[in-house]
N, C-alpha and C. Protein backbone atom coordinates (compact mmCIF):
# COMPACT_ATOMS: atom_id res chain seq x y z
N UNK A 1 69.01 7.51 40.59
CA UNK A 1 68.14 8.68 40.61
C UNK A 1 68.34 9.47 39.33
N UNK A 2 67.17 10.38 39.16
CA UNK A 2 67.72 10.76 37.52
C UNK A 2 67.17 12.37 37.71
N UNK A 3 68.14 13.33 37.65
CA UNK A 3 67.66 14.56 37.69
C UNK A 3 67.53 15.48 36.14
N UNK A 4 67.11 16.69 35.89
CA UNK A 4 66.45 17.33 34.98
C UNK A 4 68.08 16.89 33.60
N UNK A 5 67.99 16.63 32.77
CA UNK A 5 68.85 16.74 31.77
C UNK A 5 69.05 18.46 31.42
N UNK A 6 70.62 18.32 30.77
CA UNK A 6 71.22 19.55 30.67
C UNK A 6 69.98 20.50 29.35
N UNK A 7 69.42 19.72 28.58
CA UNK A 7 68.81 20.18 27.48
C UNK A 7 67.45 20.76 28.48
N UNK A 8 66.87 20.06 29.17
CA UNK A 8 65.12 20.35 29.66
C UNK A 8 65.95 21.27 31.05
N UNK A 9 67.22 21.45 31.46
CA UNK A 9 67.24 22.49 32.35
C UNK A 9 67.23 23.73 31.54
N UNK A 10 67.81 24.01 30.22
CA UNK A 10 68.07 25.02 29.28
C UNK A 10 66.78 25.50 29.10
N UNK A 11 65.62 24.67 28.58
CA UNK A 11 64.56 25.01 28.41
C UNK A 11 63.85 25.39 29.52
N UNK A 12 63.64 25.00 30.88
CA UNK A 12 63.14 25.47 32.43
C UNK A 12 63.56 26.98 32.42
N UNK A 13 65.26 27.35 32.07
CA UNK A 13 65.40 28.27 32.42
C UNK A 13 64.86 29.61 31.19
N UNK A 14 65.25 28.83 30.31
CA UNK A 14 64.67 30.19 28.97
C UNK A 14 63.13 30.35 29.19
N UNK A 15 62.48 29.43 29.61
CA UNK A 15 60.76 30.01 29.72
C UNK A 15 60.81 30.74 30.55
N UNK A 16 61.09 29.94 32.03
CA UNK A 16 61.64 31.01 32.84
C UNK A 16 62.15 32.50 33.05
N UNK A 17 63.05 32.71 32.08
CA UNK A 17 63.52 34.23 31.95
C UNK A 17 62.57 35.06 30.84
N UNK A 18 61.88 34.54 29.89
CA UNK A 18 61.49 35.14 28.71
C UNK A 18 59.86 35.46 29.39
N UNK A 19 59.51 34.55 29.99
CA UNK A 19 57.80 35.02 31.07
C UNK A 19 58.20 36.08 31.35
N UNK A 20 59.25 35.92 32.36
CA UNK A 20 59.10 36.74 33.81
C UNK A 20 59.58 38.25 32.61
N UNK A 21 60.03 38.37 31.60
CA UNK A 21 60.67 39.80 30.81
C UNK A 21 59.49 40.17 30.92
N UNK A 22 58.59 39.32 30.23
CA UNK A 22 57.63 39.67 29.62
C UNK A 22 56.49 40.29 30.61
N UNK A 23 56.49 40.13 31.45
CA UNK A 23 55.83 40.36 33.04
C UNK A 23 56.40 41.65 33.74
N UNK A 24 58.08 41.86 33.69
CA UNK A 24 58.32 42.64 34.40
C UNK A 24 58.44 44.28 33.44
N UNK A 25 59.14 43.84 32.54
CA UNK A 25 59.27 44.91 31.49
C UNK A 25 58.48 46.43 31.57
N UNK A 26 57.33 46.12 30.99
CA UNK A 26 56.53 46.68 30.99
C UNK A 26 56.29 47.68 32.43
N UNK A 27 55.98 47.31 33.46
CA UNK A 27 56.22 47.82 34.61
C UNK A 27 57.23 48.28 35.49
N UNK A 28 58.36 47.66 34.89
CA UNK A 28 60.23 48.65 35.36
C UNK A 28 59.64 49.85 34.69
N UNK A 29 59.58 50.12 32.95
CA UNK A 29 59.44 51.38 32.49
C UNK A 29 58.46 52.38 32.97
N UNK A 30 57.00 51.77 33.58
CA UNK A 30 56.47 53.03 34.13
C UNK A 30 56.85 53.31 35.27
N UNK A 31 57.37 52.30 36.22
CA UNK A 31 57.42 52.70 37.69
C UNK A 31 59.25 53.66 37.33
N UNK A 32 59.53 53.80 36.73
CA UNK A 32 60.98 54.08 36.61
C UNK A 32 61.35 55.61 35.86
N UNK A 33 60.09 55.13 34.86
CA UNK A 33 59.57 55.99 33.62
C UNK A 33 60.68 56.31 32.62
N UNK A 34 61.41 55.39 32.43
CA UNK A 34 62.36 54.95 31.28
C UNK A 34 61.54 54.43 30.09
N UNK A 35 62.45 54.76 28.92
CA UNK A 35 62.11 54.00 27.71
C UNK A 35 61.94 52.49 27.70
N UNK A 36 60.94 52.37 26.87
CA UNK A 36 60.87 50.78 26.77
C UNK A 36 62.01 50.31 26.48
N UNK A 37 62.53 50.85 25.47
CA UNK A 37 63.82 50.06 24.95
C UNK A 37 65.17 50.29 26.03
N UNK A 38 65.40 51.31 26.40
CA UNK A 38 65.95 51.17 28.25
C UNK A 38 65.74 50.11 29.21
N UNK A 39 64.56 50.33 29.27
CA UNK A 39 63.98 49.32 30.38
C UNK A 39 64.17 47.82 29.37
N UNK A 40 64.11 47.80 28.60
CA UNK A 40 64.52 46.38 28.02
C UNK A 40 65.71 45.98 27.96
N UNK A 41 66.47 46.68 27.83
CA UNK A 41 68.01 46.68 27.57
C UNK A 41 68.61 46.17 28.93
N UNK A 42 68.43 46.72 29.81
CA UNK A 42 68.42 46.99 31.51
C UNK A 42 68.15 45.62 32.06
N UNK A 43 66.63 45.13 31.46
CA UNK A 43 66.21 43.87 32.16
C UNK A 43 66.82 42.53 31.07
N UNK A 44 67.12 43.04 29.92
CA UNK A 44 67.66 41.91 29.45
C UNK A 44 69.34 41.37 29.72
N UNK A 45 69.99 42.11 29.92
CA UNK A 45 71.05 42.20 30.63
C UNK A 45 71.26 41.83 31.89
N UNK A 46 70.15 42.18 32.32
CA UNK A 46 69.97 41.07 33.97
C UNK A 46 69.64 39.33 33.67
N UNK A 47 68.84 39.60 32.83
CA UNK A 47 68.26 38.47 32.33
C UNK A 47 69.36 37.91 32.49
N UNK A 48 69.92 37.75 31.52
CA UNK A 48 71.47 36.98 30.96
C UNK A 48 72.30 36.64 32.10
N UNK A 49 72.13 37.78 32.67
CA UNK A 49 73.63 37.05 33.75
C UNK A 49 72.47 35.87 34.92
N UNK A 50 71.31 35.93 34.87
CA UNK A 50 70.65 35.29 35.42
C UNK A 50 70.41 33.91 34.64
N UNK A 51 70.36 34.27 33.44
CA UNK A 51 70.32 33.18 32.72
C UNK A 51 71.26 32.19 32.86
N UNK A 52 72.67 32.48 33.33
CA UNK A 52 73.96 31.80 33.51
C UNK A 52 73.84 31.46 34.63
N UNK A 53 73.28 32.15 35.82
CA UNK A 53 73.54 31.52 37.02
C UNK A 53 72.15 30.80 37.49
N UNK A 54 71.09 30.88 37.01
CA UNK A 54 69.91 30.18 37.50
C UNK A 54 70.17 28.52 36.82
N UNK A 55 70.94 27.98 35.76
CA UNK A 55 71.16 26.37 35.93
C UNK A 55 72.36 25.84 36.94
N UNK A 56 73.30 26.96 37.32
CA UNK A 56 74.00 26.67 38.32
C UNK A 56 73.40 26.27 40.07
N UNK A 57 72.47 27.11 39.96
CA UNK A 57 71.78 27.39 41.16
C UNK A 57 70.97 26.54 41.71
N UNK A 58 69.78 26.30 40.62
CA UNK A 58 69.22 24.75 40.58
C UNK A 58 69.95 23.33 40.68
N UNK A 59 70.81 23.40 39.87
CA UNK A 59 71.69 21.75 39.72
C UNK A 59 72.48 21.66 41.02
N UNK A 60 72.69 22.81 41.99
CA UNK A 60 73.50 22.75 43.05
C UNK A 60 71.86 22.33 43.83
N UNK A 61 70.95 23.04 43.84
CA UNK A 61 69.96 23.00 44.59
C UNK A 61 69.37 21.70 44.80
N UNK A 62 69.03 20.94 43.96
CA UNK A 62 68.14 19.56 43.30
C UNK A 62 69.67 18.70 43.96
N UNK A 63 71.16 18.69 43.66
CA UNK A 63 71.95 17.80 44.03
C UNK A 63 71.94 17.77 45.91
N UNK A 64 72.05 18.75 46.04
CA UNK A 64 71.94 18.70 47.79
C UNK A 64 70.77 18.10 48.05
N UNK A 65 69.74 18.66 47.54
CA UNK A 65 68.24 18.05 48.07
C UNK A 65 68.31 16.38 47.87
N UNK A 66 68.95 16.23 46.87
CA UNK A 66 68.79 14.32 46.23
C UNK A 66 69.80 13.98 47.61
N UNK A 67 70.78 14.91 47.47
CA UNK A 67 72.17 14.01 48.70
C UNK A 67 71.27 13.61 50.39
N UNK A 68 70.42 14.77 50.53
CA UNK A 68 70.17 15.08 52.01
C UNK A 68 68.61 13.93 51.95
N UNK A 69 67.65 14.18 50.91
CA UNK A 69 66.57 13.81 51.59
C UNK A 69 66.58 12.46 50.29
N UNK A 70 67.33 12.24 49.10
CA UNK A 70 67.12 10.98 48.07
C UNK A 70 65.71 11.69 47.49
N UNK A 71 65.26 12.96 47.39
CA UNK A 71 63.78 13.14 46.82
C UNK A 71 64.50 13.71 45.42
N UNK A 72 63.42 13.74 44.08
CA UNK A 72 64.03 14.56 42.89
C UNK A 72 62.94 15.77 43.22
N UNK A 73 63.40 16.85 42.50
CA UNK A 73 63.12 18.33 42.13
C UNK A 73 61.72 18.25 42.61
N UNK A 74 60.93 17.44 41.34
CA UNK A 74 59.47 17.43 41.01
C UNK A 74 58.81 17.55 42.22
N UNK A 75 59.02 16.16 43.19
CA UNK A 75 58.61 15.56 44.27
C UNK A 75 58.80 16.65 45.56
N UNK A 76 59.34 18.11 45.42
CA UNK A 76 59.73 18.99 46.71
C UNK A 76 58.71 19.46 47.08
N UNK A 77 58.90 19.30 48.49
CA UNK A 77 57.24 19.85 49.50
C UNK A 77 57.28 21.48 49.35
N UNK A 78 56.13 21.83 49.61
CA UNK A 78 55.96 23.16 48.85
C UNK A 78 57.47 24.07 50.24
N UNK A 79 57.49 23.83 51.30
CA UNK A 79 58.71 24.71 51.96
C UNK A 79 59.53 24.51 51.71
N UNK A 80 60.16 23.86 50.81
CA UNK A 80 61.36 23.42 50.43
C UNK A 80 61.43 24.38 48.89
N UNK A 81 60.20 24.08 47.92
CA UNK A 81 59.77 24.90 47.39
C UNK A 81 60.08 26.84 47.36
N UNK A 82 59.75 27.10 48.48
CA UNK A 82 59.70 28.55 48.95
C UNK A 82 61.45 28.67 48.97
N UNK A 83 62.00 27.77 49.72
CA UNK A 83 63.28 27.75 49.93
C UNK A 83 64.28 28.26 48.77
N UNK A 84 64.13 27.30 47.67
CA UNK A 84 64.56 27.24 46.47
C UNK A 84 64.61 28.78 46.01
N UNK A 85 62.75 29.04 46.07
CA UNK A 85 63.24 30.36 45.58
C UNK A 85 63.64 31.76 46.10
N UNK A 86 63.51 31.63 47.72
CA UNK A 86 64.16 32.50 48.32
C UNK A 86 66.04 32.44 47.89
N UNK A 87 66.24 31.83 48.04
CA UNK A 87 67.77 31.53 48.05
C UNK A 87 68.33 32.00 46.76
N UNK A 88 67.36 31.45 45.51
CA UNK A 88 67.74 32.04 44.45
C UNK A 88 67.45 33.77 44.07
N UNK A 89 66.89 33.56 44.84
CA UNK A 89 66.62 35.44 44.65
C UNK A 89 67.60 36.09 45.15
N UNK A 90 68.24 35.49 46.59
CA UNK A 90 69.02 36.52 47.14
C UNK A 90 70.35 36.56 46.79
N UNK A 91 70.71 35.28 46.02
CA UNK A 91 71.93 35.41 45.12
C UNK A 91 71.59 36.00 43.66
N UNK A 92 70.89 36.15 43.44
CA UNK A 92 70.58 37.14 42.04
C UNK A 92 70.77 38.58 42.35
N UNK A 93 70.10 39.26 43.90
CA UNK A 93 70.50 40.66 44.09
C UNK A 93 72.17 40.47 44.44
N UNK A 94 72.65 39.25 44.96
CA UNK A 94 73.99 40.04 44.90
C UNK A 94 74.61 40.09 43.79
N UNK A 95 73.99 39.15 42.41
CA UNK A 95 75.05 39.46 40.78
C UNK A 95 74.08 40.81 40.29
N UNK A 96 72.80 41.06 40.74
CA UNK A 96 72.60 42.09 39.92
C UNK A 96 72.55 43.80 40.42
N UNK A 97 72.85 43.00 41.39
CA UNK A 97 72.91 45.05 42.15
C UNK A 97 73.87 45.72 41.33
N UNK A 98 75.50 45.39 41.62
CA UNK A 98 76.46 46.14 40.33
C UNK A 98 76.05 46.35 39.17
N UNK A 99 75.57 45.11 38.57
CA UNK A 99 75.01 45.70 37.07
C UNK A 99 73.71 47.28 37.02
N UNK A 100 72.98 46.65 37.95
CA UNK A 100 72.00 47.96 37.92
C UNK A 100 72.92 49.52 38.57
N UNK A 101 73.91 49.47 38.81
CA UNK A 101 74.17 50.32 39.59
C UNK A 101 75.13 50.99 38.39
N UNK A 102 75.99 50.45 37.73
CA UNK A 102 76.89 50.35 36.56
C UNK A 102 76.00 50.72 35.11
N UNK A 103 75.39 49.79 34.78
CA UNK A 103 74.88 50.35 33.46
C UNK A 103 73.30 50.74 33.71
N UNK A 104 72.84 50.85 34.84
CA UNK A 104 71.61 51.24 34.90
C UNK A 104 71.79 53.07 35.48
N UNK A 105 73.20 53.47 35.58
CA UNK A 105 73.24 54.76 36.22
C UNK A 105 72.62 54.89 37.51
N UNK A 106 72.25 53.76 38.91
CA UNK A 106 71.83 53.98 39.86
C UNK A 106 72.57 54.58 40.83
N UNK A 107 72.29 55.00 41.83
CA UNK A 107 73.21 54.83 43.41
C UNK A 107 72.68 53.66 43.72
N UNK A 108 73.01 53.07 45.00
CA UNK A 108 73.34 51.73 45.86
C UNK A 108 71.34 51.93 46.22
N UNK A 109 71.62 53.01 46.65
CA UNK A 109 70.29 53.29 47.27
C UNK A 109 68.73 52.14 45.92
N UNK A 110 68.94 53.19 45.12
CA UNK A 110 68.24 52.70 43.96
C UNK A 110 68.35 51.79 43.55
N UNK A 111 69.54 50.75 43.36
CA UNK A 111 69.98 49.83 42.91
C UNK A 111 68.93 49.18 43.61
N UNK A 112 69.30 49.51 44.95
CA UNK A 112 68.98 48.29 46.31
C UNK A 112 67.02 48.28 46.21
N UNK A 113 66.95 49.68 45.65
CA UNK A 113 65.31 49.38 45.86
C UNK A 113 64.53 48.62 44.40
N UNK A 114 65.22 49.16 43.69
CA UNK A 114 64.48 47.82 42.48
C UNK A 114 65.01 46.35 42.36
N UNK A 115 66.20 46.27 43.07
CA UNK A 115 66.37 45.11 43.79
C UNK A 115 65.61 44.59 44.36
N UNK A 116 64.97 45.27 45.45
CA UNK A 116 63.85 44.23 46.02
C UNK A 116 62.28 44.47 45.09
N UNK A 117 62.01 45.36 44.38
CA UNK A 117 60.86 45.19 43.69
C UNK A 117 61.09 43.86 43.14
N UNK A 118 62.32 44.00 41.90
CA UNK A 118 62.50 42.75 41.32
C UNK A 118 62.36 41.28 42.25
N UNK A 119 62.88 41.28 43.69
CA UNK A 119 63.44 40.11 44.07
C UNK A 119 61.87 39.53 44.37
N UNK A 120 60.80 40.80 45.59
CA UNK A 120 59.84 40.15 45.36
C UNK A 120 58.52 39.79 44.35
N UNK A 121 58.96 40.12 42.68
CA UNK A 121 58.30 39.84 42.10
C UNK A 121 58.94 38.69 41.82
N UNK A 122 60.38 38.63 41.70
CA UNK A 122 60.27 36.50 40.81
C UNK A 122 60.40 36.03 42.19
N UNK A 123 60.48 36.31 43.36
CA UNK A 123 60.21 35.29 44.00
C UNK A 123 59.10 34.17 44.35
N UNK A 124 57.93 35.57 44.21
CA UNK A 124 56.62 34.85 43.70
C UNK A 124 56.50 33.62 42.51
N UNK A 125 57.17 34.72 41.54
CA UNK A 125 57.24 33.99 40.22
C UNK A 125 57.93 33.02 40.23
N UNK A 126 59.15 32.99 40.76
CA UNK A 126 59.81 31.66 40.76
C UNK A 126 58.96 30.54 41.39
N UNK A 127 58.62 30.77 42.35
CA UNK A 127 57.31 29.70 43.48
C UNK A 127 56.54 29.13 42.47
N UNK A 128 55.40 29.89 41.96
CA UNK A 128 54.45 29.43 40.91
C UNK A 128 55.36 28.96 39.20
N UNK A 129 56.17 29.63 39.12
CA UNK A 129 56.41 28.87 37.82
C UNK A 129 56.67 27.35 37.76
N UNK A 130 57.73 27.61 38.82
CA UNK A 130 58.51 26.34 39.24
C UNK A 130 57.50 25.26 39.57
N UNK A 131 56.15 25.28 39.90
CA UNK A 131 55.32 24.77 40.42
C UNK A 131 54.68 24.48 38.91
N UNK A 132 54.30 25.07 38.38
CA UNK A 132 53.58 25.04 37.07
C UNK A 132 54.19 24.02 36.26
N UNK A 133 55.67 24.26 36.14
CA UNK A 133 56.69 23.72 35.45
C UNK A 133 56.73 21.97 35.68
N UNK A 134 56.91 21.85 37.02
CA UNK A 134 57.27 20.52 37.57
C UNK A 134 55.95 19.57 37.30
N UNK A 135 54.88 20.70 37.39
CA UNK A 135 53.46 19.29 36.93
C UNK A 135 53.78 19.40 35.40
N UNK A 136 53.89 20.49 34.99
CA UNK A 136 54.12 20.07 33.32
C UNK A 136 54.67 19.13 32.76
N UNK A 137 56.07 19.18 33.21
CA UNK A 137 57.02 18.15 32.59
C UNK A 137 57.93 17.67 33.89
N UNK A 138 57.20 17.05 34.47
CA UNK A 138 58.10 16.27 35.84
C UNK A 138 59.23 15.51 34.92
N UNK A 139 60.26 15.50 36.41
CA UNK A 139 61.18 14.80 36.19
C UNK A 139 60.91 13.18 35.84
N UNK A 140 61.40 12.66 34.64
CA UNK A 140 61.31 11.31 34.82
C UNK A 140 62.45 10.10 35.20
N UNK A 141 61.86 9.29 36.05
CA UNK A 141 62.44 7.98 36.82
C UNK A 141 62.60 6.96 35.85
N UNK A 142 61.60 6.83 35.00
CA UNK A 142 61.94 5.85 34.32
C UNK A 142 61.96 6.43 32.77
N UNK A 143 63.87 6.47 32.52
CA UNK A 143 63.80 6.82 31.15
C UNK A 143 63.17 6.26 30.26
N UNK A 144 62.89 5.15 30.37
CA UNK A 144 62.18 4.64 28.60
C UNK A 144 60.64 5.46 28.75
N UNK A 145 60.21 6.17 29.19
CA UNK A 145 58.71 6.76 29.31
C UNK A 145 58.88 7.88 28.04
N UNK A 146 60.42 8.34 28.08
CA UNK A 146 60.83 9.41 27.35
C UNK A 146 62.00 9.09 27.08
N UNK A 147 62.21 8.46 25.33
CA UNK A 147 63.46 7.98 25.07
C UNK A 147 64.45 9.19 24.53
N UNK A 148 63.88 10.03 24.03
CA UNK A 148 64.28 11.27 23.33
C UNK A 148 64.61 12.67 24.11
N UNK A 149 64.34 12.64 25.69
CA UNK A 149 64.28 13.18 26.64
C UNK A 149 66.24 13.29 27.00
N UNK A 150 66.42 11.93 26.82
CA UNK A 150 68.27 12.00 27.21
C UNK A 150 68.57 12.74 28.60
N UNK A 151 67.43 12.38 29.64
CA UNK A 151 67.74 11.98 31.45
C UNK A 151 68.51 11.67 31.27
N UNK A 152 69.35 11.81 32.12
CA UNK A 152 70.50 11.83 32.77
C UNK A 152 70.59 10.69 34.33
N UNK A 153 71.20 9.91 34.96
CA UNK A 153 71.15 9.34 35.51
C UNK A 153 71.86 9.91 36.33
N UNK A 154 71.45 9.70 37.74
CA UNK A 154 72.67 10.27 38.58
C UNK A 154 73.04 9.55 39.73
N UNK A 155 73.79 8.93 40.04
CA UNK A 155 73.93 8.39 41.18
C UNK A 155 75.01 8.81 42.10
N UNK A 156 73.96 9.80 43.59
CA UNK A 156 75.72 10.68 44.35
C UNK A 156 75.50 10.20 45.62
N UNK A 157 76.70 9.73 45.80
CA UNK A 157 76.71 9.08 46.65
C UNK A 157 77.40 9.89 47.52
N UNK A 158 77.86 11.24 47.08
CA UNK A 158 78.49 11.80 48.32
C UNK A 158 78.81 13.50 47.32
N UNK A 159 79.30 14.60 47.95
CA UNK A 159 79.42 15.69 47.42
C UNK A 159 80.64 16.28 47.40
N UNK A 160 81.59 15.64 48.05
CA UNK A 160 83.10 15.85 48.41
C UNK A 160 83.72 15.20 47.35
């Protein structure tokens, strides 16, 4: 079985984070009514620590899914889909609540409520990107289709 290579997960995730800035940005600062460059600072800093944990999150995600059902990423039925990105959302409010609460000057309260603005805007976003993404550049089965690609082969036969 051959799941996303470490290089085309790097790239999944940087489009990934650099859209969704570009999407949310703008709208943290009015609903917040912070400076752009605040509100950038704020969301890029989330970014990042998201940036670190969204290839963790996936490669754990895609390995269970290959262990349990033998399907790759590309091939996930859209509830499995939803799954993915529920799950990843709700481990993102627990790395990013402290940060917003810490260098964003929130209480818990506040933290917790642009927490969920944020969570249900990429959750959406995660759904459709991820969707967008996978017809773009599906995973490929047969490396020679893409010699320069450097798939990765994986064969797990178990997770222990």
């Amino acid at each position: 079985m051959v799941l996303r290579s470490h290089r085309e997960r790097a790239l999944q995730t940087l489009c990934f984070e650099i859209i969704g800035l570009a999407l949310v940005v703008p709208v943290y600062s009015f609903v917040t009514d912070r400076s752009s460059t605040d509100s950038m600072m704020l969301m890029v800093l989330l970014s990042l620590v998201i940036l670190m944990w969204c290839p963790v999150h996936n490669t754990v995600f895609d390995l269970v899914e290959l262990r349990l059902s033998n399907r790759k990423a590309s091939d996930r039925p859209h509830w499995l889909r939803i799954t993915h990105a529920v799950s990843h959302e709700i481990t993102a409010v627990l790395l990013t609540c402290p940060i917003l609460m810490l260098v964003g000057h929130m209480s818990l309260a506040e933290a917790l409520a642009v927490n969920i603005g944020l969570t249900v805007f990429y959750t959406a976003y995660a759904y459709i990107f991820h969707l967008i993404y996978d017809q773009l550049r599906p995973v490929q089965t047969d490396p020679s289709k893409h010699a320069n690609s450097h798939n990765h082969h994986v064969e797990v036969t178990s997770l222990e």
